[in-house]
Each structure stands twice: as C-alpha cells, then as structure tokens.
C-alpha atoms as a PDB file:
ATOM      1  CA  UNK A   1     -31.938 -16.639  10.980  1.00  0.00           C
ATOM      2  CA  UNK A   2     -32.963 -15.582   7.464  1.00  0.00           C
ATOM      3  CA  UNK A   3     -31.685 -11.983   7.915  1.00  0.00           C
ATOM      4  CA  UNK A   4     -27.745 -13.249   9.447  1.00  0.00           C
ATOM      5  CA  UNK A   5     -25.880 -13.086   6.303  1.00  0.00           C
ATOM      6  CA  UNK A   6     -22.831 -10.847   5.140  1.00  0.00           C
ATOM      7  CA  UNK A   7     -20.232 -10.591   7.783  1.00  0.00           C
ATOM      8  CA  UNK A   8     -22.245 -12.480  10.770  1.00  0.00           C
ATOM      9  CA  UNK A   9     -23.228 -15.695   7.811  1.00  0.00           C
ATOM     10  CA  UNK A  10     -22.005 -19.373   9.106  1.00  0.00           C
ATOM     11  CA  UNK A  11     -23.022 -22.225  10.952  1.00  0.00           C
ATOM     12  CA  UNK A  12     -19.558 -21.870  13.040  1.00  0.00           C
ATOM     13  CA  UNK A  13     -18.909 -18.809  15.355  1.00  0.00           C
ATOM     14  CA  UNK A  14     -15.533 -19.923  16.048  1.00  0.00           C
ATOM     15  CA  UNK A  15     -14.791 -19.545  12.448  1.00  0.00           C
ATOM     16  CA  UNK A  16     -17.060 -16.486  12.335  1.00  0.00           C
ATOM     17  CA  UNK A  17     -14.402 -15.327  15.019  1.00  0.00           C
ATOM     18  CA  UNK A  18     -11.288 -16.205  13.222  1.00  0.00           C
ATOM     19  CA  UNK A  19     -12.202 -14.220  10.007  1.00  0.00           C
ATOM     20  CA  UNK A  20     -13.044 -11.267  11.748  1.00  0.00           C
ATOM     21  CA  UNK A  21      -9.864 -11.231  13.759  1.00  0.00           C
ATOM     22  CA  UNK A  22      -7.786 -11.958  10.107  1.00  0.00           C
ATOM     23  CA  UNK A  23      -9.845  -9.067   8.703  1.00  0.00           C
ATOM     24  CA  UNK A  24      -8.606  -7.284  12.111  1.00  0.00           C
ATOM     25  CA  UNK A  25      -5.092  -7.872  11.241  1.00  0.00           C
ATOM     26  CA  UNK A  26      -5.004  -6.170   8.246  1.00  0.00           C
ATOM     27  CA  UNK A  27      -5.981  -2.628   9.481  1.00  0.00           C
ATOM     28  CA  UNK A  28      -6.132  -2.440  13.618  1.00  0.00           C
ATOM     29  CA  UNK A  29      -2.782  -0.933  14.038  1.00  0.00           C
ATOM     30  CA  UNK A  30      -1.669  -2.910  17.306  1.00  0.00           C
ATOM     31  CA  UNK A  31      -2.420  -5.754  18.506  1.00  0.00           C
ATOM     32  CA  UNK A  32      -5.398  -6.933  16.712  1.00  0.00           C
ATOM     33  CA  UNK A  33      -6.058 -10.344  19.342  1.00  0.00           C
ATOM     34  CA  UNK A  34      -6.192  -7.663  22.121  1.00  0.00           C
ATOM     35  CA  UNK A  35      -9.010  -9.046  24.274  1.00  0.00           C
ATOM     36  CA  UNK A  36     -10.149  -6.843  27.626  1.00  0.00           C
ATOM     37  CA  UNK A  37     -10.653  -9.989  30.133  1.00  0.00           C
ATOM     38  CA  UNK A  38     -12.851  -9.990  32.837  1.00  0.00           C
ATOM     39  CA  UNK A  39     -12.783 -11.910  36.317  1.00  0.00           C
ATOM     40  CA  UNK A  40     -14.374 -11.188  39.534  1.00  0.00           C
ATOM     41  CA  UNK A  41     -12.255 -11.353  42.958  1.00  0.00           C
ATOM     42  CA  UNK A  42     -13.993 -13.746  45.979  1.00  0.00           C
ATOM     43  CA  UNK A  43     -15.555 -11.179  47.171  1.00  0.00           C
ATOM     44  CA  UNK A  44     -17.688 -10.550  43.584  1.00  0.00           C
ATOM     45  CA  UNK A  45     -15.720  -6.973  42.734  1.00  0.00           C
ATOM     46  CA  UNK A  46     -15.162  -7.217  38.588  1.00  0.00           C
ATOM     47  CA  UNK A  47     -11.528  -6.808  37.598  1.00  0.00           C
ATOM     48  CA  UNK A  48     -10.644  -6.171  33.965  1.00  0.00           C
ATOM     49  CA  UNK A  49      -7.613  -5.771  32.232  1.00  0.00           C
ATOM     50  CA  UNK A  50      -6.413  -6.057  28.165  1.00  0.00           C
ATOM     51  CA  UNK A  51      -4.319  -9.360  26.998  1.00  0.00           C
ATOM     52  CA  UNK A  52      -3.869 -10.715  23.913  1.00  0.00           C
ATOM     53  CA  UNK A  53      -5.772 -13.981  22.787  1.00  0.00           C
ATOM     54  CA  UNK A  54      -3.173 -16.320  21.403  1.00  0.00           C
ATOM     55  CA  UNK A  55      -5.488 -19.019  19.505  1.00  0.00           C
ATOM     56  CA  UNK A  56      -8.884 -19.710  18.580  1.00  0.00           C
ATOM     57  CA  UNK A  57      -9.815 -23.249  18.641  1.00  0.00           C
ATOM     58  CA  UNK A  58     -12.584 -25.508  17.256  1.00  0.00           C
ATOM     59  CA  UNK A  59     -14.537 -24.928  20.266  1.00  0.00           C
ATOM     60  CA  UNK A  60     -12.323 -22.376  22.421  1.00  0.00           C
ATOM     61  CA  UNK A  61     -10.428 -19.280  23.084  1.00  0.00           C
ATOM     62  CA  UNK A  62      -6.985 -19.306  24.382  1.00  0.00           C
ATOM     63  CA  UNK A  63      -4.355 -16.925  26.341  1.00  0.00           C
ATOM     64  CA  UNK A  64      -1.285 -16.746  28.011  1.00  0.00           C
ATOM     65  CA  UNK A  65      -0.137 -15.531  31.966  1.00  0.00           C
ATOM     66  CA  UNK A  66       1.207 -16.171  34.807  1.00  0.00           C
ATOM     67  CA  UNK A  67      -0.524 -18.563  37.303  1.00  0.00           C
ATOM     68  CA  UNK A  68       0.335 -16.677  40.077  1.00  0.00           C
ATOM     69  CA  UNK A  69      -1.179 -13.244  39.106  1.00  0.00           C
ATOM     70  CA  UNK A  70      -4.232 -11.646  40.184  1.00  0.00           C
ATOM     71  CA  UNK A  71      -6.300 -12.310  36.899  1.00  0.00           C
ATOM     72  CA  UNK A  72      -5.272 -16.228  37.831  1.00  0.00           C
ATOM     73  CA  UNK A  73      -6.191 -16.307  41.085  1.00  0.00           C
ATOM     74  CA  UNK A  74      -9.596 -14.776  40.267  1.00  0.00           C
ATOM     75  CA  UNK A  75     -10.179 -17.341  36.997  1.00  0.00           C
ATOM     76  CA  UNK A  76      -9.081 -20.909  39.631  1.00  0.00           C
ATOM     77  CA  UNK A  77     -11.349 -19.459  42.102  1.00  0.00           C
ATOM     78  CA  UNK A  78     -14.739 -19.011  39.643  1.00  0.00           C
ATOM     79  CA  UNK A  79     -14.162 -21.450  37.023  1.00  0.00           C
ATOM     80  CA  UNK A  80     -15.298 -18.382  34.634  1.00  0.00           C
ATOM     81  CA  UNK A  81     -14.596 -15.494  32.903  1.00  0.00           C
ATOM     82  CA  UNK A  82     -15.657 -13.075  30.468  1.00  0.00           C
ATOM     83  CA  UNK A  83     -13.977 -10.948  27.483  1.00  0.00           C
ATOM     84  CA  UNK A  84     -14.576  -7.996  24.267  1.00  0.00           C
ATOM     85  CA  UNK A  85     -12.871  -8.076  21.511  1.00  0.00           C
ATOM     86  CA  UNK A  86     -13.221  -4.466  19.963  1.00  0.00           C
ATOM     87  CA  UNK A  87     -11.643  -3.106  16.669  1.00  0.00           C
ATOM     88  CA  UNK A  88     -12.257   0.677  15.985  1.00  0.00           C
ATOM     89  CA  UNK A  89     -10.736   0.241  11.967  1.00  0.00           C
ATOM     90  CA  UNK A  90     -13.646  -2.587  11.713  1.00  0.00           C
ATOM     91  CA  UNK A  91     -16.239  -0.936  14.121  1.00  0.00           C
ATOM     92  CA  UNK A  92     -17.006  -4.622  15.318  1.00  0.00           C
ATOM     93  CA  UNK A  93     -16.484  -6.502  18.393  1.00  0.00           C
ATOM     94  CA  UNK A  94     -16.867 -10.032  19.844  1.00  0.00           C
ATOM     95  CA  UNK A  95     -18.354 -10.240  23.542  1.00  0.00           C
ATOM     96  CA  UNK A  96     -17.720 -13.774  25.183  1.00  0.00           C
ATOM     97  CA  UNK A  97     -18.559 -15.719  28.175  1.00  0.00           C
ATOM     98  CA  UNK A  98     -17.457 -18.911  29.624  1.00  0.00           C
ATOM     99  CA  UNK A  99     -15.753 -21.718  31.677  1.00  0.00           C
ATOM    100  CA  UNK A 100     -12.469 -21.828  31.902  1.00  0.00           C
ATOM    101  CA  UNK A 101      -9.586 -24.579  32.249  1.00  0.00           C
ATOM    102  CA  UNK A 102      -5.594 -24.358  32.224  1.00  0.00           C
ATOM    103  CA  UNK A 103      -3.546 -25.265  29.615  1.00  0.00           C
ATOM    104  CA  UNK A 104      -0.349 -26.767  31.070  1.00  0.00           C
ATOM    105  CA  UNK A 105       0.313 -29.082  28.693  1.00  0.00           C
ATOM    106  CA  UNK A 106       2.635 -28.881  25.325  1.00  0.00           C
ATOM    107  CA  UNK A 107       0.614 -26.727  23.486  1.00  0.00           C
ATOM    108  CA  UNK A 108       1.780 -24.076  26.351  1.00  0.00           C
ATOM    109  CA  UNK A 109       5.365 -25.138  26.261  1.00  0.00           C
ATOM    110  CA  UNK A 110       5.235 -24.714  22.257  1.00  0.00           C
ATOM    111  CA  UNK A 111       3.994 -21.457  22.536  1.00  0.00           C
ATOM    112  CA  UNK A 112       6.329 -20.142  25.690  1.00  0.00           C
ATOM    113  CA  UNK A 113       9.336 -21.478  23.503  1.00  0.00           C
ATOM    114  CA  UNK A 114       7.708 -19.269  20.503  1.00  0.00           C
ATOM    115  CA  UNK A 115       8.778 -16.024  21.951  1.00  0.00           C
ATOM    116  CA  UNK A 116      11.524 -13.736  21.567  1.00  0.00           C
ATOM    117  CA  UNK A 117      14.463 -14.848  24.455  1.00  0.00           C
ATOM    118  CA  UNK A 118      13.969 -11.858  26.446  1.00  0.00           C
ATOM    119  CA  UNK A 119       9.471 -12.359  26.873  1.00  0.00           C
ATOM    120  CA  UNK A 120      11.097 -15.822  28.161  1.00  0.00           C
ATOM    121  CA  UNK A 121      13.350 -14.755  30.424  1.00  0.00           C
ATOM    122  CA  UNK A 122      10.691 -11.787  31.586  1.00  0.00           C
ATOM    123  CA  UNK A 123       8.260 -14.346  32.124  1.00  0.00           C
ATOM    124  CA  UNK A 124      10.792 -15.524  35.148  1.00  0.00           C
ATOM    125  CA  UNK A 125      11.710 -12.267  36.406  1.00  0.00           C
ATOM    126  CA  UNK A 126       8.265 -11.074  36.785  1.00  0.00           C
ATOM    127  CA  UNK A 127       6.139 -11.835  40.171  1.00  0.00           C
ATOM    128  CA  UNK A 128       2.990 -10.556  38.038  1.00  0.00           C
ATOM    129  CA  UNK A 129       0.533  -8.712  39.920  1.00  0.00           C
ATOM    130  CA  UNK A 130       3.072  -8.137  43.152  1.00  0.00           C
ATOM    131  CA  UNK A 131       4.498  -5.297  44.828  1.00  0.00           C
ATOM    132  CA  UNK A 132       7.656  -4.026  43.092  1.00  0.00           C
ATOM    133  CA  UNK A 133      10.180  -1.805  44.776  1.00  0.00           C
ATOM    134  CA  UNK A 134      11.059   0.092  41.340  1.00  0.00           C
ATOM    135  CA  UNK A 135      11.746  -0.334  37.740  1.00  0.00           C
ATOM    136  CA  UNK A 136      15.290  -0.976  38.748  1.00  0.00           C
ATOM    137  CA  UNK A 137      14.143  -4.313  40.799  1.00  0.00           C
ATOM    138  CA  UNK A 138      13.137  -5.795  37.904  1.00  0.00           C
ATOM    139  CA  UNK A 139      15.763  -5.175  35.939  1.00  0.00           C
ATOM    140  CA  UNK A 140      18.260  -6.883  37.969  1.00  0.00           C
ATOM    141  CA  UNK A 141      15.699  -9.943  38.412  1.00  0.00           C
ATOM    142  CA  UNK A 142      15.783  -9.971  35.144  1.00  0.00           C
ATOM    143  CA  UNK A 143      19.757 -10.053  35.026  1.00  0.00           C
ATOM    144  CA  UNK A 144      19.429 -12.750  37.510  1.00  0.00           C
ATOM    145  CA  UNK A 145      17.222 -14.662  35.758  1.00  0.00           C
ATOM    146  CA  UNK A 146      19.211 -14.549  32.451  1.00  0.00           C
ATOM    147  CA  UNK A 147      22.448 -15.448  34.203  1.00  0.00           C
ATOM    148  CA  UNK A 148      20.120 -18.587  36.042  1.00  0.00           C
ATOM    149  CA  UNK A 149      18.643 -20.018  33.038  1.00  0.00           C
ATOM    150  CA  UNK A 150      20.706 -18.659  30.149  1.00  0.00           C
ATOM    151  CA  UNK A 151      19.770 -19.121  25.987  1.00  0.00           C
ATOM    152  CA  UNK A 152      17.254 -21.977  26.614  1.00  0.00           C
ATOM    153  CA  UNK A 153      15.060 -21.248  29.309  1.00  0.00           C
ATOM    154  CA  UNK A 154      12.136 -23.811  30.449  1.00  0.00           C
ATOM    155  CA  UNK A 155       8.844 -23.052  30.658  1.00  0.00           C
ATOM    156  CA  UNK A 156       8.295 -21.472  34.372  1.00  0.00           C
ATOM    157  CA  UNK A 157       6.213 -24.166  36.372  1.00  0.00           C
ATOM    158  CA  UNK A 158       3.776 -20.773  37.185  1.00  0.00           C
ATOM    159  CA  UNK A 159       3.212 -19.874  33.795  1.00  0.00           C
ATOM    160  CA  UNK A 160       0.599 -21.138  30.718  1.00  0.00           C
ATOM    161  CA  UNK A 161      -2.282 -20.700  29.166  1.00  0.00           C
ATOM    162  CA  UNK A 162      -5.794 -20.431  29.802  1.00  0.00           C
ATOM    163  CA  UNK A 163      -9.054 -22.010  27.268  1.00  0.00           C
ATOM    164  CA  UNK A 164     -11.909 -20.547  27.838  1.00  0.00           C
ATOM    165  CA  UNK A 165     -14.984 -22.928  25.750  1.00  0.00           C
ATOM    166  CA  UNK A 166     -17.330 -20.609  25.519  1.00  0.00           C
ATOM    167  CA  UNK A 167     -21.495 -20.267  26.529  1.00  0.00           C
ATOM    168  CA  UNK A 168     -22.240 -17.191  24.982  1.00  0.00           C
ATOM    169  CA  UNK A 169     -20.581 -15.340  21.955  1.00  0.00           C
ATOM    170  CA  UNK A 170     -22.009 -12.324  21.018  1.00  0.00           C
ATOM    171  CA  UNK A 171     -21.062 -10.765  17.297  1.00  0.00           C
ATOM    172  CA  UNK A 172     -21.827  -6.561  17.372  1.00  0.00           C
ATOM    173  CA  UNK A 173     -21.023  -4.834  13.697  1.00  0.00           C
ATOM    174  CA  UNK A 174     -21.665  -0.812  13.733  1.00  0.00           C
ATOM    175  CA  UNK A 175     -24.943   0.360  11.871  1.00  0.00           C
ATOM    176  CA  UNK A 176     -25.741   3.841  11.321  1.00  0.00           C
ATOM    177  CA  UNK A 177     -28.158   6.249  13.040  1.00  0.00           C
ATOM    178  CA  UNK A 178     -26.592   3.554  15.957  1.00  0.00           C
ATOM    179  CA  UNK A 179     -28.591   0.744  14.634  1.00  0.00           C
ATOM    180  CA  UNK A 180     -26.012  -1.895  15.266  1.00  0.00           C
ATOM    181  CA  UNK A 181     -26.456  -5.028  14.035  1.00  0.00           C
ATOM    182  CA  UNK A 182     -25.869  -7.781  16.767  1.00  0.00           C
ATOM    183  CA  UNK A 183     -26.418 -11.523  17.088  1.00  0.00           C
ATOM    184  CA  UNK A 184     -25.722 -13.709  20.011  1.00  0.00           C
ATOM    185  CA  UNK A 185     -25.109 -17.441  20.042  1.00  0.00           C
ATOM    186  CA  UNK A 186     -25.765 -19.130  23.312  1.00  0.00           C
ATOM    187  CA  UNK A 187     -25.629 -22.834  24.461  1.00  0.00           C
ATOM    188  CA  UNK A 188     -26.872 -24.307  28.250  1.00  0.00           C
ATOM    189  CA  UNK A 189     -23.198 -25.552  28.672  1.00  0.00           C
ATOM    190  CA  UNK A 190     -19.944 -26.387  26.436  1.00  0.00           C
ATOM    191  CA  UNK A 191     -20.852 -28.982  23.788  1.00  0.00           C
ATOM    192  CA  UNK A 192     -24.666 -28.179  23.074  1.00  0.00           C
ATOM    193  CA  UNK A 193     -26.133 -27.007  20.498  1.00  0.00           C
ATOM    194  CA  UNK A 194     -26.190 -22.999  19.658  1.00  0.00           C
ATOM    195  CA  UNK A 195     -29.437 -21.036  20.048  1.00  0.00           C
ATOM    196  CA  UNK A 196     -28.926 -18.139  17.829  1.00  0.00           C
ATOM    197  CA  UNK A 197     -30.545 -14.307  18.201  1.00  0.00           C
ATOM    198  CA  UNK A 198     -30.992 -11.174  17.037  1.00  0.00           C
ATOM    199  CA  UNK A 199     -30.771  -8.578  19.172  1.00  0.00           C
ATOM    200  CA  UNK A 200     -31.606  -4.902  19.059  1.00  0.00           C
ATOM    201  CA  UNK A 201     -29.180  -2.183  19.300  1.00  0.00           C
END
C-alpha cells in the first residue's frame, strides 16, 4: 500500500499495535491497555464491557478473568470475540476480531502471582458476574478468603487468561474535516497471510 506510511508503516500489525499502545502510555491518563470486549450470549444479544489487555503477542492479544463470569461463558460458547482499543490523547484506535482460546497454563500463573496480594486474594472472593447481597458480602468473603489462603495464594482453578489470534485488525488515526485515515488487515483464518486495505472514513 504505497500511501500506508507514518504511524500505520510495517509489515507487522502486532508490532504496529505495540507501538501505538507504548505511545498510549505516555499520555492516556488511565489505563492505556483498556480494551472494550465484545461477546454475544447463546441467544446472539452483544454484551460489551471494558478490561484491560495484559500482552500482545507475536500473533495474539491477551487478557485476564474469571472463567466463571458472564464474558467467559459467552467467549467458551462462540469460540470468538471482538474488541476497540480507543485513546482520546492519541485520537487512534485499534478494532479487532477473532478466535479465541484459554490460557491456563504458566504464563497465567506468572501473571496472577504478578499482582498486588489483595487483586489475588479478590480474585477468590469474587463470584464475577453473580448476584451479590451488598458491598458488605464481599468484604467478609474477602476476609474469608485472606484468612483461607493467607500471603501466598494459588492461582484460583476458575481464573486465567484469554488469547485471542486475531482475523481482522483494523488501525483508525483521526484526520481532519473527519477524514480519518483507516487501514484494515484481514486473513481467511489465524496463520495466513494479511490482505491489507484502505478504507474510507
């Protein structure tokens, strides 16, 4: 694409990806890997909700949860999911979509054991996504928990990460008079080659 340079230049969109995000990090205020994930239920009804994107690989994108939350259940069920990336100091975002697989191996226990104590012990306490009586609930859960598992708590067996390899990653970079500059790579299915378009606005 003789006309993809600047900002959008490479042969790599996962390394496209990680120098926008470290560009990100130096002037998004909070939480620049602050994706807005989408899954559909089994009945087709879109869910969305924000989390924060914990790695991007050589040929994948990576979070955190609980396996026994809604956005969980919705991701084992279709295999798929989709998420934007969006950072108002940059005016740029990322749009992906793609299949999906658990990480449940080390790479999630290095990463649980990464966090502060108390995200540890919160990750037991929490039922994510289930009825809770009040904030008060929780809090002794979480009292419970600490006094179960103590200074050095496992991994949960519910809780890990998620890769998703992507099909589609579009790259959107604000232009004026709203003529945004945008180029999508796709690929049939993880591990072919990218196709590579401009778009308009």
């Amino acid at each position: 694409m003789s006309d993809r340079s600047g900002i959008f230049a490479g042969d790599d969109p996962f390394e496209i990806a990680r120098n926008w995000l470290a560009e990100a990090e130096a002037s998004e205020i909070n939480d620049p890997n602050a994706i807005a994930l989408s899954t559909v239920d089994a009945s087709g009804l879109p869910n969305a909700r924000m989390v924060l994107l914990k790695e991007i690989e050589a040929d994948a994108f990576v979070f955190f949860t609980n396996y026994e939350s809604a956005k969980a259940g919705e991701i084992d069920q279709a295999g798929k999911a989709a998420f934007v990336m969006h950072w108002k100091s940059l005016r740029r975002q990322i749009r992906v979509r793609g299949v999906v697989s658990r990480e449940d191996g080390p790479q999630a226990d290095e990463y649980y054991n990464s966090r502060s104590l108390k995200s540890r012990l919160g990750a037991w306490a929490s039922a994510q996504s289930r009825p809770l009586s009040g904030r008060a609930a929780l809090v002794a859960q979480v009292a419970k928990t600490t006094a179960t598992h103590g200074a050095s708590p496992k991994r949960p067996p519910f809780w890990g990460g998620y890769r998703i390899a992507p099909v589609e990653i579009e790259f959107w970079a604000d232009g004026p008079f709203r003529l945004h500059d945008r180029f999508v790579w796709r690929r049939s299915t993880v591990g072919d080659t990218w196709n590579i378009s401009r778009l308009n606005p």
